[in-house]
PDB file of N, CA and C in Angstrom:
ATOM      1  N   UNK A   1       0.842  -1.170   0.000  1.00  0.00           N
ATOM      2  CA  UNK A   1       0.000   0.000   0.000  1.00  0.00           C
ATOM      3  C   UNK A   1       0.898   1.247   0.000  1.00  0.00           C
ATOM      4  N   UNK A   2       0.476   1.783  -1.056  1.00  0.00           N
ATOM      5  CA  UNK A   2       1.283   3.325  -0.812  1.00  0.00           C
ATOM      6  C   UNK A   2       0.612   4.498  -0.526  1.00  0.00           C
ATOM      7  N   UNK A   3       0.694   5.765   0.173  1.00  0.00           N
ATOM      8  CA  UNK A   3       0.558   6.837   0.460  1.00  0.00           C
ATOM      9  C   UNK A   3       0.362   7.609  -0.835  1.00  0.00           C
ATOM     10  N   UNK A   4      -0.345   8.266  -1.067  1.00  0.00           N
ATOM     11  CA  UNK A   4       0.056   9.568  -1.758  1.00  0.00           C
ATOM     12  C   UNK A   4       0.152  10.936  -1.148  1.00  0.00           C
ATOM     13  N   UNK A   5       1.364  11.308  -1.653  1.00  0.00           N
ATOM     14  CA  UNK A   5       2.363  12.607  -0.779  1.00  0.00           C
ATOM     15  C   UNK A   5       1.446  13.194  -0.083  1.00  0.00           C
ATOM     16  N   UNK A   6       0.498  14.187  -0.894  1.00  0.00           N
ATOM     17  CA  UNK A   6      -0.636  15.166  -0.505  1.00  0.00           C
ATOM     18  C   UNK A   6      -1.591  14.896   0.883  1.00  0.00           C
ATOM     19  N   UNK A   7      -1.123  13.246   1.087  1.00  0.00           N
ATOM     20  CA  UNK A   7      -2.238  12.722   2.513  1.00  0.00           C
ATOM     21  C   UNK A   7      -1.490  12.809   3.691  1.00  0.00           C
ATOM     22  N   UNK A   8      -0.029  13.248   3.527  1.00  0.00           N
ATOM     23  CA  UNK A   8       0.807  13.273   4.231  1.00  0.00           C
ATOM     24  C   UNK A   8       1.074  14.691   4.767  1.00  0.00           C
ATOM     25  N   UNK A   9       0.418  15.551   4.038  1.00  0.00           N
ATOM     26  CA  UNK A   9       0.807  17.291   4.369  1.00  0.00           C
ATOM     27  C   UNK A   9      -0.170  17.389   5.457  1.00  0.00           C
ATOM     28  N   UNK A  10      -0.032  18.774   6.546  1.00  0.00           N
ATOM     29  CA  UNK A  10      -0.014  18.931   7.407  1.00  0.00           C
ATOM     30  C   UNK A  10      -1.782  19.818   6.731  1.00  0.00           C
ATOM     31  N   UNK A  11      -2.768  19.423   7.331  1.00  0.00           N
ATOM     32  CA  UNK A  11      -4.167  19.974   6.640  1.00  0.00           C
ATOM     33  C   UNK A  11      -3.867  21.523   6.528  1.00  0.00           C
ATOM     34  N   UNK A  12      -3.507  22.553   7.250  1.00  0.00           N
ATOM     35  CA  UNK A  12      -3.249  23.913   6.909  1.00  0.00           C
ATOM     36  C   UNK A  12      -1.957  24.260   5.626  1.00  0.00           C
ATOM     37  N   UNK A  13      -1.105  23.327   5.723  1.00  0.00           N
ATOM     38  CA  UNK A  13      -0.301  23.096   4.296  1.00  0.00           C
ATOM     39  C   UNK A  13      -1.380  23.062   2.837  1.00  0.00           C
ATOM     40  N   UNK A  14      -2.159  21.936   3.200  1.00  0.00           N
ATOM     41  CA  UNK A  14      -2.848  21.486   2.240  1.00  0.00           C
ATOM     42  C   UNK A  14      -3.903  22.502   1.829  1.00  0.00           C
ATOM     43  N   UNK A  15      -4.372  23.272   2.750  1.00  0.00           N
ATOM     44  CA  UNK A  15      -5.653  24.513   2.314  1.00  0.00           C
ATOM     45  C   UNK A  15      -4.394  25.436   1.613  1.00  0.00           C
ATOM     46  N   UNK A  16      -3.193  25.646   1.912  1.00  0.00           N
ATOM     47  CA  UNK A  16      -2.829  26.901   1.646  1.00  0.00           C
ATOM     48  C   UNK A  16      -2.847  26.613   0.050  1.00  0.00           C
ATOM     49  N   UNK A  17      -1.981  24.863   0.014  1.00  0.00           N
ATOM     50  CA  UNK A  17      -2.027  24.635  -1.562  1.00  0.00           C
ATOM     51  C   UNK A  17      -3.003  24.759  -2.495  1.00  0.00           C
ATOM     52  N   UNK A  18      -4.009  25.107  -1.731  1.00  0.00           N
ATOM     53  CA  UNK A  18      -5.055  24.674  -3.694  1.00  0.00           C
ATOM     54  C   UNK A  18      -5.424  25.818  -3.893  1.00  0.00           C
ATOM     55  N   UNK A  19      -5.874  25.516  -5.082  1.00  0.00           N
ATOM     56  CA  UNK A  19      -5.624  26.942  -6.317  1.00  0.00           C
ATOM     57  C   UNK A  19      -6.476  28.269  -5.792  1.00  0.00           C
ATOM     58  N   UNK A  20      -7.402  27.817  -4.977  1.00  0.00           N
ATOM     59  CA  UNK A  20      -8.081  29.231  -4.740  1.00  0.00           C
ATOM     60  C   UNK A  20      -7.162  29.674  -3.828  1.00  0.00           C
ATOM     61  N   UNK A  21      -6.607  29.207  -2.581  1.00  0.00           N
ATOM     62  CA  UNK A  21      -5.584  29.952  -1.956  1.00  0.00           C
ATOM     63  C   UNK A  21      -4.283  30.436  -2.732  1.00  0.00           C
ATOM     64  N   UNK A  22      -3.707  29.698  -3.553  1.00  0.00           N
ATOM     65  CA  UNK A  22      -2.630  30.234  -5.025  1.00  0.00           C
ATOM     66  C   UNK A  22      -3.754  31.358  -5.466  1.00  0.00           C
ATOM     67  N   UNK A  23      -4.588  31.310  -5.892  1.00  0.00           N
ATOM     68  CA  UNK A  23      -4.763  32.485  -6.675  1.00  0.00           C
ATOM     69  C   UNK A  23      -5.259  34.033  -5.653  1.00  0.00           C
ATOM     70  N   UNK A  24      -5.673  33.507  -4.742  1.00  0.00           N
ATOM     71  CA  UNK A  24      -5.798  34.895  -3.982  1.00  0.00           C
ATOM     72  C   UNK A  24      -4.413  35.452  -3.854  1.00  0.00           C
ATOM     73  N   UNK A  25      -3.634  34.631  -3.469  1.00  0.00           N
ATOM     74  CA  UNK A  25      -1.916  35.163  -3.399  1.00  0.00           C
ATOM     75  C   UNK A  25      -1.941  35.770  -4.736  1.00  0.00           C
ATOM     76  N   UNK A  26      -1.826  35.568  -5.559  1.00  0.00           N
ATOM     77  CA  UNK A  26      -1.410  36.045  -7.429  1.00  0.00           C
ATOM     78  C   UNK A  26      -2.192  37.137  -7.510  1.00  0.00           C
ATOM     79  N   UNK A  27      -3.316  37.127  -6.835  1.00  0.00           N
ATOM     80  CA  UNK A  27      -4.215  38.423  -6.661  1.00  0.00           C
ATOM     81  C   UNK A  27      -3.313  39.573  -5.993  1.00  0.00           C
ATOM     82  N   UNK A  28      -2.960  39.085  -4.642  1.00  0.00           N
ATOM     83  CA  UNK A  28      -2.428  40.173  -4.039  1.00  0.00           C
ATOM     84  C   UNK A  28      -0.754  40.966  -4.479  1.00  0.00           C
ATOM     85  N   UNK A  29      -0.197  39.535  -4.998  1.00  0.00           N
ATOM     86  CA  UNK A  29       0.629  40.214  -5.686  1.00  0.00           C
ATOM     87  C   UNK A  29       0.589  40.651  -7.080  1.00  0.00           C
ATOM     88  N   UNK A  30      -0.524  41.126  -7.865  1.00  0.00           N
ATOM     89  CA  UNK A  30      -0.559  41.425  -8.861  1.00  0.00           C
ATOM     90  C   UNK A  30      -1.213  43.008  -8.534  1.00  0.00           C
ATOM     91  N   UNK A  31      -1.767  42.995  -7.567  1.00  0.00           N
ATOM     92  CA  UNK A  31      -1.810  44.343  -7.064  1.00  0.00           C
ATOM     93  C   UNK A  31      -1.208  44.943  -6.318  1.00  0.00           C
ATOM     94  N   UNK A  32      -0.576  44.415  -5.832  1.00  0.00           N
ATOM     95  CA  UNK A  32       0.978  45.062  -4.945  1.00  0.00           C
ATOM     96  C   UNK A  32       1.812  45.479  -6.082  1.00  0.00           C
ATOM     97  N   UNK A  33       1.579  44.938  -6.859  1.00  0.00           N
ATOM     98  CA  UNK A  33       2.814  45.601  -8.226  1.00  0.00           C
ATOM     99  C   UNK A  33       1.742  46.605  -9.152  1.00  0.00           C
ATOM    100  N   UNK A  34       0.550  46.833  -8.687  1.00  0.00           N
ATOM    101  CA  UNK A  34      -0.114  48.005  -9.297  1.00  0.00           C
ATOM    102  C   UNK A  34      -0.597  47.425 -11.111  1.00  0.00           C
ATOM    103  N   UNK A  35      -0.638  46.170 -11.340  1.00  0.00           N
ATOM    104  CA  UNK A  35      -1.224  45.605 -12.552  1.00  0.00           C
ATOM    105  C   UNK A  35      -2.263  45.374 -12.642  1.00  0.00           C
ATOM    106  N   UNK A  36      -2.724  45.618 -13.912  1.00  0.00           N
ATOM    107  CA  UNK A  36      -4.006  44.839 -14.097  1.00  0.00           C
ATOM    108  C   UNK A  36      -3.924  43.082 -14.729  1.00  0.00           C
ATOM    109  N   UNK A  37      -4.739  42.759 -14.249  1.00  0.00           N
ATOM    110  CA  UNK A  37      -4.929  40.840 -14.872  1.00  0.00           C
ATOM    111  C   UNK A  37      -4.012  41.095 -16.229  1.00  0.00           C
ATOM    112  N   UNK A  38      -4.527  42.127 -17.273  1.00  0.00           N
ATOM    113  CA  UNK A  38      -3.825  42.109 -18.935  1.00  0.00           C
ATOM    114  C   UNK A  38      -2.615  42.593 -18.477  1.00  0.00           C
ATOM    115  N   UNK A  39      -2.271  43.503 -18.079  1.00  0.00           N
ATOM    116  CA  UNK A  39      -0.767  43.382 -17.867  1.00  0.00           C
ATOM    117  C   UNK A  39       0.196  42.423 -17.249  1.00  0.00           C
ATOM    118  N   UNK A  40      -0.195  41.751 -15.843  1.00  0.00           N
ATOM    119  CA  UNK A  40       0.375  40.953 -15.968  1.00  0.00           C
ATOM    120  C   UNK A  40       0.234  39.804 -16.930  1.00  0.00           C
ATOM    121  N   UNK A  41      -0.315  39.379 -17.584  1.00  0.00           N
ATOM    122  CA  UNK A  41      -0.046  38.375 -18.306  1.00  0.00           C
ATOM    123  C   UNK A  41       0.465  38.552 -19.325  1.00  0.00           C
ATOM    124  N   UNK A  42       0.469  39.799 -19.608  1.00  0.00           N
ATOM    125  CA  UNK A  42       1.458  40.248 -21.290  1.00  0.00           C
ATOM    126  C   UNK A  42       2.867  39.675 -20.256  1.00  0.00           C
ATOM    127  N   UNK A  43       3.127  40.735 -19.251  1.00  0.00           N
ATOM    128  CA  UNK A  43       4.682  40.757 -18.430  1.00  0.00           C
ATOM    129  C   UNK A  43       4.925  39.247 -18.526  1.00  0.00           C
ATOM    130  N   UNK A  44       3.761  38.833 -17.968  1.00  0.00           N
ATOM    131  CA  UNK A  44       4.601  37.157 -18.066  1.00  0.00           C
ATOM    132  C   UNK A  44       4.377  36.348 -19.225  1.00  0.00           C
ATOM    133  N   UNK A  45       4.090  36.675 -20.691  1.00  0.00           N
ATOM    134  CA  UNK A  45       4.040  36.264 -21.953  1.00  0.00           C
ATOM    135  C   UNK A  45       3.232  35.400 -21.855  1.00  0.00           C
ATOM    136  N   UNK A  46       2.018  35.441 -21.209  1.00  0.00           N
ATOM    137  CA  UNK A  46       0.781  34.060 -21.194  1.00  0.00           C
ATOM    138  C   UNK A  46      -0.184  34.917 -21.754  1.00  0.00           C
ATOM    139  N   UNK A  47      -1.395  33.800 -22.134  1.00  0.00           N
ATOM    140  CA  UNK A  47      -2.946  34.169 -22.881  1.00  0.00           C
ATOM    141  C   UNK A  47      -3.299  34.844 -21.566  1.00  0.00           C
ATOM    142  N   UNK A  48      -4.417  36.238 -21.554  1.00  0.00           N
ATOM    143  CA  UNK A  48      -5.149  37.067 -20.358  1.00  0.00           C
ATOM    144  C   UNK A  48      -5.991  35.637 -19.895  1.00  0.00           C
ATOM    145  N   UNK A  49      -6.255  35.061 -20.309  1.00  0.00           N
ATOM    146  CA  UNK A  49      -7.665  34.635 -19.945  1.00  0.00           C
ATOM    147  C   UNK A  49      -7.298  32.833 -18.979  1.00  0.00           C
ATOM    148  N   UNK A  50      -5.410  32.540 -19.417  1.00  0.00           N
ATOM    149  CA  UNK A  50      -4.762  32.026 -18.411  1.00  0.00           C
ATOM    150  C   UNK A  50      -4.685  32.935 -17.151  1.00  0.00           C
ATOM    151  N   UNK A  51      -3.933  33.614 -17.277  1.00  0.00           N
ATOM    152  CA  UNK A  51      -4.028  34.731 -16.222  1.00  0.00           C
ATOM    153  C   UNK A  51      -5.538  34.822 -15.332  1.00  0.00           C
ATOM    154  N   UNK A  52      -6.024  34.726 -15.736  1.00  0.00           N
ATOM    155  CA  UNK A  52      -7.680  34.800 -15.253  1.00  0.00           C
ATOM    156  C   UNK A  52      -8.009  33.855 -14.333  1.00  0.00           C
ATOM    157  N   UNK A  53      -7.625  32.580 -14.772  1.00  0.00           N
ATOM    158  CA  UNK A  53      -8.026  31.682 -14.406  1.00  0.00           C
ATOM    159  C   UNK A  53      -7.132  30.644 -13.324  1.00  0.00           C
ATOM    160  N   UNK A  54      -5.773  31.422 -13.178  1.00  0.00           N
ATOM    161  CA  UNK A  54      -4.861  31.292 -12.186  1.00  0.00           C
ATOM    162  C   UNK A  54      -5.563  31.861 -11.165  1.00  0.00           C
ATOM    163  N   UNK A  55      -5.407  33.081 -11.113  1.00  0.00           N
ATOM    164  CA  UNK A  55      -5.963  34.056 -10.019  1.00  0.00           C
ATOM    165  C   UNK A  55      -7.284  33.939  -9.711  1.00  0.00           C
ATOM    166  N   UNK A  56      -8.010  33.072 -10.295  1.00  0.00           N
ATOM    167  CA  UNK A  56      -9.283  32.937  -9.861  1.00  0.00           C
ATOM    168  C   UNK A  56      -9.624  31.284  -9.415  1.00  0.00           C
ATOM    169  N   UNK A  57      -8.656  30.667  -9.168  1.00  0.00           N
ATOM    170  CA  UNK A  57      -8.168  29.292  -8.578  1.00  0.00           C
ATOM    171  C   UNK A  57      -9.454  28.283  -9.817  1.00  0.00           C
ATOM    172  N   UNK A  58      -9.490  28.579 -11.161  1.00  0.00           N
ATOM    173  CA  UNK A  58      -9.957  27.700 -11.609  1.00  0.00           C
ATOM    174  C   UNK A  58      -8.840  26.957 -12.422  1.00  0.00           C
ATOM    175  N   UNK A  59      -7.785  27.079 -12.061  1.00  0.00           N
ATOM    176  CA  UNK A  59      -6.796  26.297 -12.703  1.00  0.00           C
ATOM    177  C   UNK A  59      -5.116  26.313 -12.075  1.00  0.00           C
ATOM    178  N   UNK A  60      -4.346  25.057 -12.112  1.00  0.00           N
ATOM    179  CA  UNK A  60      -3.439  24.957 -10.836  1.00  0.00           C
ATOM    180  C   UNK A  60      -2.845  25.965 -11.928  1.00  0.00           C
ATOM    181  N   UNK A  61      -1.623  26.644 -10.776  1.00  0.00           N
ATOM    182  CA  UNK A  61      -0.018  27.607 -11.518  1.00  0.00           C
ATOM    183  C   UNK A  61       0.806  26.300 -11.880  1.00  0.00           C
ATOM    184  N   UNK A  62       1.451  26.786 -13.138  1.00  0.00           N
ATOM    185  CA  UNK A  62       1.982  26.008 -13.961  1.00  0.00           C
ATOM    186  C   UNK A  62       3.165  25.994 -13.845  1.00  0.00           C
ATOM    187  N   UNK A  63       4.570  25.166 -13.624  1.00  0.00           N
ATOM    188  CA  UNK A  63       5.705  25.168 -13.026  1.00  0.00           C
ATOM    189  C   UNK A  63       6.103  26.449 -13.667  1.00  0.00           C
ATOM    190  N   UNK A  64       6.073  26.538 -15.145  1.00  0.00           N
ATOM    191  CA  UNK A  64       6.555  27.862 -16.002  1.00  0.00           C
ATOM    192  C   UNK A  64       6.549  29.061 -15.339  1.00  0.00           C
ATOM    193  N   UNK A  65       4.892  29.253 -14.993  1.00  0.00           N
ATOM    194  CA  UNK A  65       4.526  30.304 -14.663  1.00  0.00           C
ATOM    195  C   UNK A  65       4.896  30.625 -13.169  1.00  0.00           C
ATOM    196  N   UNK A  66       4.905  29.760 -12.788  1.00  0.00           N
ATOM    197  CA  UNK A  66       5.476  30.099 -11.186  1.00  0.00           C
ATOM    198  C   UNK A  66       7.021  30.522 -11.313  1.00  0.00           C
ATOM    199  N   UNK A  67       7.788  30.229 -12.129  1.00  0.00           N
ATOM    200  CA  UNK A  67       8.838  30.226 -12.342  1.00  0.00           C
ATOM    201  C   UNK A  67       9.101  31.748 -12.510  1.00  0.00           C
ATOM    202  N   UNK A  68       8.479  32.127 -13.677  1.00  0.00           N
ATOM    203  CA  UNK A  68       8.332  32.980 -14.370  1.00  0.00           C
ATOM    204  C   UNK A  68       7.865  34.371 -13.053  1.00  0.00           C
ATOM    205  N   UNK A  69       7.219  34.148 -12.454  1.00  0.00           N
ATOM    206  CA  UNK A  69       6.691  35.083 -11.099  1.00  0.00           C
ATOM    207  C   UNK A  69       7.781  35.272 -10.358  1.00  0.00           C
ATOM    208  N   UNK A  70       9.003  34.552  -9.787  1.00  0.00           N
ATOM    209  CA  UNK A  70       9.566  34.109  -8.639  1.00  0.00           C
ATOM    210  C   UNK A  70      11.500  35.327  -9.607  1.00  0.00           C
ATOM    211  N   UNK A  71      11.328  34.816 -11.279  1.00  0.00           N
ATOM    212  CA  UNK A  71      12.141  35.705 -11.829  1.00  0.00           C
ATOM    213  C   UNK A  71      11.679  36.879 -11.667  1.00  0.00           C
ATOM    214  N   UNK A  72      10.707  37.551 -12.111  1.00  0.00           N
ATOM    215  CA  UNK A  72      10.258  38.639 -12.449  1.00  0.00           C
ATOM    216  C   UNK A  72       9.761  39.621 -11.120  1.00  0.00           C
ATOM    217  N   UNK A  73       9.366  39.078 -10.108  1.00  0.00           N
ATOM    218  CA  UNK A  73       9.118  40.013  -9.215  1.00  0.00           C
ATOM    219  C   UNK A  73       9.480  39.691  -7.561  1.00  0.00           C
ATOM    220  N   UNK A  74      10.505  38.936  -7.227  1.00  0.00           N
ATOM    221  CA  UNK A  74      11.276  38.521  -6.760  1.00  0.00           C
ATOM    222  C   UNK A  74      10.346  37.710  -5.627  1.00  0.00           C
ATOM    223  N   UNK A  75       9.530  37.096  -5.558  1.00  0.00           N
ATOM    224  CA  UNK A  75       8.657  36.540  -4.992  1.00  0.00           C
ATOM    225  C   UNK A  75       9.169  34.810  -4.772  1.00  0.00           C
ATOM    226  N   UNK A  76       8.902  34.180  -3.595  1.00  0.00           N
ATOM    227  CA  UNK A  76       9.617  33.262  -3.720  1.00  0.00           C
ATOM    228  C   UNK A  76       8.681  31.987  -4.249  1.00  0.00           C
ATOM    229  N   UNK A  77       9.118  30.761  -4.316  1.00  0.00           N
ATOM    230  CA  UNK A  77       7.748  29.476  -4.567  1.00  0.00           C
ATOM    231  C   UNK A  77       7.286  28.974  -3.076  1.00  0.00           C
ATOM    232  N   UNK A  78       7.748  28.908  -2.410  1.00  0.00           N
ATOM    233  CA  UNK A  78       7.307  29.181  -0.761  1.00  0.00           C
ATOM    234  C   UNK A  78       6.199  30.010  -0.649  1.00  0.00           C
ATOM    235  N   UNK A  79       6.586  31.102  -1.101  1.00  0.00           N
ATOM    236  CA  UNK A  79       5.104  32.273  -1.067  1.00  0.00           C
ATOM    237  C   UNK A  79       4.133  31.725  -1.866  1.00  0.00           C
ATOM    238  N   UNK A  80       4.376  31.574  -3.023  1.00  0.00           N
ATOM    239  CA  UNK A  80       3.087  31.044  -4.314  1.00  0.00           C
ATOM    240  C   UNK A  80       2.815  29.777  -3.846  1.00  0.00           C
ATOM    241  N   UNK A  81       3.416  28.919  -3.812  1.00  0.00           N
ATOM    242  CA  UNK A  81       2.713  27.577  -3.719  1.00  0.00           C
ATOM    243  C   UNK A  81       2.440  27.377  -2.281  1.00  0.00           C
ATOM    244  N   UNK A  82       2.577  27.488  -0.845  1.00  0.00           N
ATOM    245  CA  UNK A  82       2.560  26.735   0.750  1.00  0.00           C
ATOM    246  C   UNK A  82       1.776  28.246   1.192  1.00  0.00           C
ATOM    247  N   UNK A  83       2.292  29.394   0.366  1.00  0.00           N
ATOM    248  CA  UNK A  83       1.724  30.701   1.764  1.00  0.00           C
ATOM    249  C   UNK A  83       2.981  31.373   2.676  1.00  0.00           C
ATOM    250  N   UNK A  84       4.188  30.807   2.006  1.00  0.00           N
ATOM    251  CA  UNK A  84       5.073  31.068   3.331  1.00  0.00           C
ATOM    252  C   UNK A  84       5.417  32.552   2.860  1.00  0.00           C
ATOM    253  N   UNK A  85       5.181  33.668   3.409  1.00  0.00           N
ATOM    254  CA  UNK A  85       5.881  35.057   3.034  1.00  0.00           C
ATOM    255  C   UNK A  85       6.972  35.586   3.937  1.00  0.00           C
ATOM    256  N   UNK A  86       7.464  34.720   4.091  1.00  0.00           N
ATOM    257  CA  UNK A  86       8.659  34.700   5.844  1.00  0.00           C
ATOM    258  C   UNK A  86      10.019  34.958   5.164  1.00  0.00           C
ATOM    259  N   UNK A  87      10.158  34.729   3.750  1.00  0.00           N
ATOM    260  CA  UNK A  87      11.259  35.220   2.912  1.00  0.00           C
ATOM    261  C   UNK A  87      11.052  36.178   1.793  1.00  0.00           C
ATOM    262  N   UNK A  88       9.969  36.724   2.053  1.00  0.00           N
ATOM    263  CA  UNK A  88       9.626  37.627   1.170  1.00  0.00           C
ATOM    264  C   UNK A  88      10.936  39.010   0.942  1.00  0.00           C
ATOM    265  N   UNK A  89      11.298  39.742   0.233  1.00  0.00           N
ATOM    266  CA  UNK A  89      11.898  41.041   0.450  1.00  0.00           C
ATOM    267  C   UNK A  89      10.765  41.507   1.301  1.00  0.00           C
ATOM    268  N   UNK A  90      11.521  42.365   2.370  1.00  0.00           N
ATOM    269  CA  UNK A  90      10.707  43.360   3.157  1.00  0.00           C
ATOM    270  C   UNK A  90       9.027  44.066   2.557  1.00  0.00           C
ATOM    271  N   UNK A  91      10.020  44.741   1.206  1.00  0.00           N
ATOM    272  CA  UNK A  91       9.462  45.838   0.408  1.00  0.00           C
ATOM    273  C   UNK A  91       7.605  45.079   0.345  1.00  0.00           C
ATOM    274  N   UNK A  92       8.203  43.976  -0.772  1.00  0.00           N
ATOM    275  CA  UNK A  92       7.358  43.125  -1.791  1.00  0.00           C
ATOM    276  C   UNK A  92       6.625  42.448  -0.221  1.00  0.00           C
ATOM    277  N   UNK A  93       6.914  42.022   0.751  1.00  0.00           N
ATOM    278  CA  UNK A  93       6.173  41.275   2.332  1.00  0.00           C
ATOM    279  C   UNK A  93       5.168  42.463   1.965  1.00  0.00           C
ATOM    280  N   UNK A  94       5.360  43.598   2.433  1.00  0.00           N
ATOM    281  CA  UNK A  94       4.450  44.818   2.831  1.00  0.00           C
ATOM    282  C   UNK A  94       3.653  44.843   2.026  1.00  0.00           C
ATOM    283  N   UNK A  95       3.790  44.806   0.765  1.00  0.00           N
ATOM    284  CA  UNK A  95       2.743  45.747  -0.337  1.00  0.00           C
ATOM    285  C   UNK A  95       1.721  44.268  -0.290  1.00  0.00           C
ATOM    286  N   UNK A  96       2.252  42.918  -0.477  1.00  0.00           N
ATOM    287  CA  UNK A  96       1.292  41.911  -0.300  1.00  0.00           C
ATOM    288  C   UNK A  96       0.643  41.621   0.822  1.00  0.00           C
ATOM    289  N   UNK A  97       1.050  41.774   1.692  1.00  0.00           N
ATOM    290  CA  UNK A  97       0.750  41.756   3.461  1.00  0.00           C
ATOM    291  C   UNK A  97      -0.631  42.524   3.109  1.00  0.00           C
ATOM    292  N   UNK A  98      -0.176  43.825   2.887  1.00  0.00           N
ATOM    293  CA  UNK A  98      -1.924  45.035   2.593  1.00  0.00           C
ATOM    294  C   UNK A  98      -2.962  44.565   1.773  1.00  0.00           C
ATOM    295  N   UNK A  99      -2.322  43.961   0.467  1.00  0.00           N
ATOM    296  CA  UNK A  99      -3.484  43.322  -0.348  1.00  0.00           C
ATOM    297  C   UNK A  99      -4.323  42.179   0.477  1.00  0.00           C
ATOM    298  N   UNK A 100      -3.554  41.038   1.000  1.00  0.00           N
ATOM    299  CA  UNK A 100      -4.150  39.923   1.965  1.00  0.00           C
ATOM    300  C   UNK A 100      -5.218  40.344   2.265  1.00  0.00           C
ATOM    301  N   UNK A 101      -4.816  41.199   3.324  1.00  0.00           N
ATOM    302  CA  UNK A 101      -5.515  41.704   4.454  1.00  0.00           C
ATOM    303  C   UNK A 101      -6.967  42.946   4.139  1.00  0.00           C
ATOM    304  N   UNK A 102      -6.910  43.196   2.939  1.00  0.00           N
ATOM    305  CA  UNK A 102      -8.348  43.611   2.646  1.00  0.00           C
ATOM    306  C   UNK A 102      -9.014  42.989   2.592  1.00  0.00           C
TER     307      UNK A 102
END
């Protein structure tokens, strides 16, 4: 009998992972950087309507695209994928910290 990984995460791990919690994060940092949905997704060279559907947890972040977030606005995969903002830059902690929290 084997396990699968995901039955093994800690249940507050596991809420942070799924896509509606990923996409409220992508929310807050897409407004901490003052974008709209079409801009970021031009910035990160994807279709708007991917973009859409990240941030609106109807579809998981795609290794690319996470990738692509973590280059571009110094955000870590700790933050995007688990919730962890404990290594955030200061700056980029703050401006997402405010979005959260509305």
């Amino acid at each position: 009998m084997s396990l699968k990984p995901e039955s093994l995460l800690p249940k507050s791990v596991a809420d942070a992972m799924t896509d509606e919690a990923v996409g409220r994060r992508l929310k807050a940092l897409r407004e901490a950087m003052d974008l709209s949905p079409s801009e970021m997704a031009d910035t990160l060279g994807i279709e708007r309507t991917y973009w859409t559907r990240y941030e609106k947890g109807r579809q998981g972040l795609s290794d690319s695209v996470a990738a692509l977030l973590v280059l571009r606005f110094s955000v870590t995969l700790d933050f995007l994928i688990m919730g962890d903002d404990s290594k955030l830059p200061v700056s980029i902690f703050e401006k997402i910290r405010s979005k959260l929290s509305e």
